[in-house]
C-alpha atoms as a PDB file:
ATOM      1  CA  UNK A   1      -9.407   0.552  13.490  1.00  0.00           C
ATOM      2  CA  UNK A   2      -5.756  -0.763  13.028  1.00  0.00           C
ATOM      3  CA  UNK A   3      -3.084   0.368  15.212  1.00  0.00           C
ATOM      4  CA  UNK A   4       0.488   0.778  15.338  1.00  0.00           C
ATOM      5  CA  UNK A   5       1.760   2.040  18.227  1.00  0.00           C
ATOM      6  CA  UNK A   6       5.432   2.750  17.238  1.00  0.00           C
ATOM      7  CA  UNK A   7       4.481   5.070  14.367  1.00  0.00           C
ATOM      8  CA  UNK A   8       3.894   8.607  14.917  1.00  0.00           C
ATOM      9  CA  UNK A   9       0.681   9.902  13.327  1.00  0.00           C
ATOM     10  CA  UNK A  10       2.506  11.917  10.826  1.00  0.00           C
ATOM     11  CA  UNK A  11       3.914   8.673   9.275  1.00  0.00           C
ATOM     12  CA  UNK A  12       1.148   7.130   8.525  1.00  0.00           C
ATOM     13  CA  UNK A  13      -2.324   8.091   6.018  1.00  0.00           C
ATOM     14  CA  UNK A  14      -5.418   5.720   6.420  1.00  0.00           C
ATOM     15  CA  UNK A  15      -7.542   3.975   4.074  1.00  0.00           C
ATOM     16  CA  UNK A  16     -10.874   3.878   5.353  1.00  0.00           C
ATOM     17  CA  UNK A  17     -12.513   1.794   2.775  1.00  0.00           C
ATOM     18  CA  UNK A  18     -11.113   0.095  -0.537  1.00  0.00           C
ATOM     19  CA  UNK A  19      -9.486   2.877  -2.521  1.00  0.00           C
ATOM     20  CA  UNK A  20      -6.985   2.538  -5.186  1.00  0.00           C
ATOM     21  CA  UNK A  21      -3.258   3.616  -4.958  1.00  0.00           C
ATOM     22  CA  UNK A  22      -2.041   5.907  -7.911  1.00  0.00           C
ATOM     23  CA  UNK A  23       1.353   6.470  -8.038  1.00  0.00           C
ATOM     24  CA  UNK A  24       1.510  10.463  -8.650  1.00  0.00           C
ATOM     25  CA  UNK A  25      -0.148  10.379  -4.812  1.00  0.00           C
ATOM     26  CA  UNK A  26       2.762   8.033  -2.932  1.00  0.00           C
ATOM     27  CA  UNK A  27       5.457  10.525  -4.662  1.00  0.00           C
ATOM     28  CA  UNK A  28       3.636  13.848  -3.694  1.00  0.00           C
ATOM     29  CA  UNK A  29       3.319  11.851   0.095  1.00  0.00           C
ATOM     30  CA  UNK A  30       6.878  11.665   0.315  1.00  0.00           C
ATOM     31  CA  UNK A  31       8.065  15.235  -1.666  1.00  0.00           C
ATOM     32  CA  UNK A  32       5.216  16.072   1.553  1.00  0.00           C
ATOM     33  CA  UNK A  33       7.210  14.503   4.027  1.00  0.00           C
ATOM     34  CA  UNK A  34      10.645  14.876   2.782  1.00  0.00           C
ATOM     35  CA  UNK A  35      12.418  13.947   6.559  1.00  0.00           C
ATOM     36  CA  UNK A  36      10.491  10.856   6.284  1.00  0.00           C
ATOM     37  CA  UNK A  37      11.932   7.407   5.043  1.00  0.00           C
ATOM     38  CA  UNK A  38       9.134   4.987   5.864  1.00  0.00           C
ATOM     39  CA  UNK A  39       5.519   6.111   5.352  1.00  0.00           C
ATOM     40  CA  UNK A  40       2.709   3.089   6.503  1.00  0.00           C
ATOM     41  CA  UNK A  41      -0.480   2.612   4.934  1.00  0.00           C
ATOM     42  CA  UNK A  42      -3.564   1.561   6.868  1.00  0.00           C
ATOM     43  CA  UNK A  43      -5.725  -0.593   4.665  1.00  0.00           C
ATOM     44  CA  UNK A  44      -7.649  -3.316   3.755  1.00  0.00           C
ATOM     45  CA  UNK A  45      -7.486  -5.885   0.996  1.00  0.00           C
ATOM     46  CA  UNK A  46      -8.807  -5.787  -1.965  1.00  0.00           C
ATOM     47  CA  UNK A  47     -10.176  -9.686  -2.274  1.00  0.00           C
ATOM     48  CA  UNK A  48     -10.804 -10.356   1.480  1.00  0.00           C
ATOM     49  CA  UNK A  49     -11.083  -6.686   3.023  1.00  0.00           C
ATOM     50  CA  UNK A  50      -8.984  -7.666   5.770  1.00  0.00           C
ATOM     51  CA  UNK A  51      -6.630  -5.138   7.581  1.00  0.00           C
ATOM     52  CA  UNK A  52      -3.442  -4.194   6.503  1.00  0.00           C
ATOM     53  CA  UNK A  53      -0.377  -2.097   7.326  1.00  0.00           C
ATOM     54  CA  UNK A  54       2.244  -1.617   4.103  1.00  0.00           C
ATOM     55  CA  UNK A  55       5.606   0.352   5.067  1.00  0.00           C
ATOM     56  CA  UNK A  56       6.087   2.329   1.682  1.00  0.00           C
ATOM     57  CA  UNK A  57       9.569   3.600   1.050  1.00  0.00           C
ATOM     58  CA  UNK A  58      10.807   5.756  -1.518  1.00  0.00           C
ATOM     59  CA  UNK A  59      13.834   4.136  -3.993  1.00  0.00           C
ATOM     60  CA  UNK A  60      15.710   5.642  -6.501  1.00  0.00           C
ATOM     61  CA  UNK A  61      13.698   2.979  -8.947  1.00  0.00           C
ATOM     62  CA  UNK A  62      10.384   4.054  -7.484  1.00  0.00           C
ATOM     63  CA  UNK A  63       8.850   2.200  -4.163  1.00  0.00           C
ATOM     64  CA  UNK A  64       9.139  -0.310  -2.046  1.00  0.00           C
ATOM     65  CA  UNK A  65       6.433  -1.826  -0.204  1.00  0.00           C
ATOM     66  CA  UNK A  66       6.374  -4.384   3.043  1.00  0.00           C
ATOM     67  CA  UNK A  67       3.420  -6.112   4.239  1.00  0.00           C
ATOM     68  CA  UNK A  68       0.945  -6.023   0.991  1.00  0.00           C
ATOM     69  CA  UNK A  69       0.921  -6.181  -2.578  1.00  0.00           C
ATOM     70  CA  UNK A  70      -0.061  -3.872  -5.553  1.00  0.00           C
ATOM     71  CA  UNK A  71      -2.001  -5.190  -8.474  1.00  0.00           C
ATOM     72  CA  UNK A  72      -2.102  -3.062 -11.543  1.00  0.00           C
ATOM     73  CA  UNK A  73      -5.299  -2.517 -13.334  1.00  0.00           C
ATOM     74  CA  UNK A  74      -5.004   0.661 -15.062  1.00  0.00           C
ATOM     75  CA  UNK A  75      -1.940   2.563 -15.576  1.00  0.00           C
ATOM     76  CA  UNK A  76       0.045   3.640 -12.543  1.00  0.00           C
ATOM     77  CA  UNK A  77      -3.621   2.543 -10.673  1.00  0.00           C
ATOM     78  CA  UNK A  78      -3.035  -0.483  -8.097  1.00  0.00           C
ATOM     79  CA  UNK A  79      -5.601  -2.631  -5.676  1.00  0.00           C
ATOM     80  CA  UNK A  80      -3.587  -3.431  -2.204  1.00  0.00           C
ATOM     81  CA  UNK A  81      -3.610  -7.446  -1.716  1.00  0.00           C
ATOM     82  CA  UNK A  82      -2.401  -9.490   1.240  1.00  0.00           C
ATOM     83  CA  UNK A  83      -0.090 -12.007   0.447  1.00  0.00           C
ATOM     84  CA  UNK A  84      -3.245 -14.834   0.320  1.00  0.00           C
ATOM     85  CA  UNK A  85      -5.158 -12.764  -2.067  1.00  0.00           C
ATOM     86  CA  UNK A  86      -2.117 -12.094  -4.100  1.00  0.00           C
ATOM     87  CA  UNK A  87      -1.287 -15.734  -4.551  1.00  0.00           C
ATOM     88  CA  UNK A  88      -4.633 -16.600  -5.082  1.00  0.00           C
ATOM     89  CA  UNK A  89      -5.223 -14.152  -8.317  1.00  0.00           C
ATOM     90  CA  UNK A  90      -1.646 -14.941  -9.621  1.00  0.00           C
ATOM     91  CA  UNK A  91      -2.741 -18.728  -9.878  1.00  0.00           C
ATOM     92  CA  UNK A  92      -6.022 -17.755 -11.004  1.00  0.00           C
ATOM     93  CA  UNK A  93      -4.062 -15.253 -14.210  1.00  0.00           C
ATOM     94  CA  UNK A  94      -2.200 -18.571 -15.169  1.00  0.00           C
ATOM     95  CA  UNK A  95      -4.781 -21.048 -16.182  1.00  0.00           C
END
Protein backbone atom coordinates (compact mmCIF):
# COMPACT_ATOMS: atom_id res chain seq x y z
CA UNK A 1 0.00 0.00 0.00
CA UNK A 2 1.27 3.59 -0.87
CA UNK A 3 1.24 6.23 1.63
CA UNK A 4 1.15 9.81 1.97
CA UNK A 5 1.18 11.02 5.14
CA UNK A 6 0.38 14.77 4.57
CA UNK A 7 -2.92 14.06 2.79
CA UNK A 8 -6.00 13.64 4.65
CA UNK A 9 -8.02 10.57 3.63
CA UNK A 10 -10.71 12.61 2.13
CA UNK A 11 -8.22 13.90 -0.53
CA UNK A 12 -7.27 11.09 -1.86
CA UNK A 13 -9.34 7.78 -3.87
CA UNK A 14 -7.21 4.55 -4.46
CA UNK A 15 -6.64 2.44 -7.34
CA UNK A 16 -6.28 -0.95 -6.25
CA UNK A 17 -5.45 -2.59 -9.46
CA UNK A 18 -5.06 -1.15 -13.15
CA UNK A 19 -8.28 0.71 -13.88
CA UNK A 20 -8.82 3.30 -16.43
CA UNK A 21 -9.49 7.07 -15.74
CA UNK A 22 -12.65 8.52 -17.56
CA UNK A 23 -12.99 11.95 -17.40
CA UNK A 24 -16.90 12.34 -16.42
CA UNK A 25 -15.46 10.53 -12.94
CA UNK A 26 -12.38 13.22 -12.06
CA UNK A 27 -15.17 16.12 -12.65
CA UNK A 28 -17.98 14.44 -10.51
CA UNK A 29 -14.71 13.86 -7.79
CA UNK A 30 -14.22 17.39 -7.59
CA UNK A 31 -18.19 18.85 -8.03
CA UNK A 32 -17.91 15.92 -4.78
CA UNK A 33 -15.39 17.72 -3.07
CA UNK A 34 -15.98 21.22 -4.01
CA UNK A 35 -13.57 22.78 -0.86
CA UNK A 36 -10.95 20.70 -2.33
CA UNK A 37 -8.15 22.01 -4.78
CA UNK A 38 -5.79 19.05 -5.00
CA UNK A 39 -7.26 15.53 -5.11
CA UNK A 40 -4.22 12.51 -5.26
CA UNK A 41 -4.59 9.37 -6.95
CA UNK A 42 -3.08 6.16 -5.62
CA UNK A 43 -2.08 3.98 -8.52
CA UNK A 44 -0.05 1.95 -10.44
CA UNK A 45 1.27 2.09 -13.97
CA UNK A 46 -0.04 0.90 -16.69
CA UNK A 47 3.34 -0.66 -18.50
CA UNK A 48 5.36 -1.48 -15.31
CA UNK A 49 2.55 -1.63 -12.47
CA UNK A 50 4.64 0.30 -10.28
CA UNK A 51 3.16 2.71 -7.59
CA UNK A 52 2.09 5.99 -8.17
CA UNK A 53 0.67 9.12 -6.55
CA UNK A 54 -0.83 11.90 -9.29
CA UNK A 55 -2.06 15.32 -7.59
CA UNK A 56 -5.14 16.04 -9.94
CA UNK A 57 -6.33 19.61 -9.97
CA UNK A 58 -9.22 21.07 -11.49
CA UNK A 59 -8.47 24.11 -14.34
CA UNK A 60 -10.70 26.16 -16.05
CA UNK A 61 -9.32 24.11 -19.36
CA UNK A 62 -9.96 20.80 -17.66
CA UNK A 63 -7.08 19.04 -15.33
CA UNK A 64 -3.94 19.10 -14.34
CA UNK A 65 -2.02 16.24 -13.27
CA UNK A 66 1.58 15.91 -11.26
CA UNK A 67 3.44 12.82 -10.88
CA UNK A 68 1.95 10.49 -13.88
CA UNK A 69 0.73 10.61 -17.24
CA UNK A 70 -2.60 9.88 -19.11
CA UNK A 71 -2.64 7.99 -22.35
CA UNK A 72 -5.78 8.13 -24.36
CA UNK A 73 -7.18 5.05 -25.86
CA UNK A 74 -10.75 5.58 -26.23
CA UNK A 75 -12.50 8.76 -25.92
CA UNK A 76 -12.20 10.68 -22.67
CA UNK A 77 -10.71 6.88 -21.43
CA UNK A 78 -6.90 7.20 -20.21
CA UNK A 79 -4.16 4.42 -18.84
CA UNK A 80 -1.96 6.24 -15.91
CA UNK A 81 1.93 5.98 -17.01
CA UNK A 82 5.02 6.96 -15.05
CA UNK A 83 7.19 9.16 -16.71
CA UNK A 84 9.54 5.87 -17.97
CA UNK A 85 6.59 4.17 -19.41
CA UNK A 86 5.39 7.32 -20.97
CA UNK A 87 8.63 7.97 -22.77
CA UNK A 88 9.00 4.61 -23.66
CA UNK A 89 5.47 4.29 -25.71
CA UNK A 90 5.93 7.87 -27.15
CA UNK A 91 9.25 6.58 -28.87
CA UNK A 92 7.71 3.41 -29.59
CA UNK A 93 4.30 5.63 -31.55
CA UNK A 94 7.12 7.35 -33.68
CA UNK A 95 8.84 4.68 -35.61
Amino acid sequence: MVTHTAMNPDQRFRQEDLVTIEIEALKKIFEDRPLKSIITLSCKCSGCGNDLLIDITHTLGGFGFNGGFLVEYAPDKYFVNCRDCYDLNKKASKV
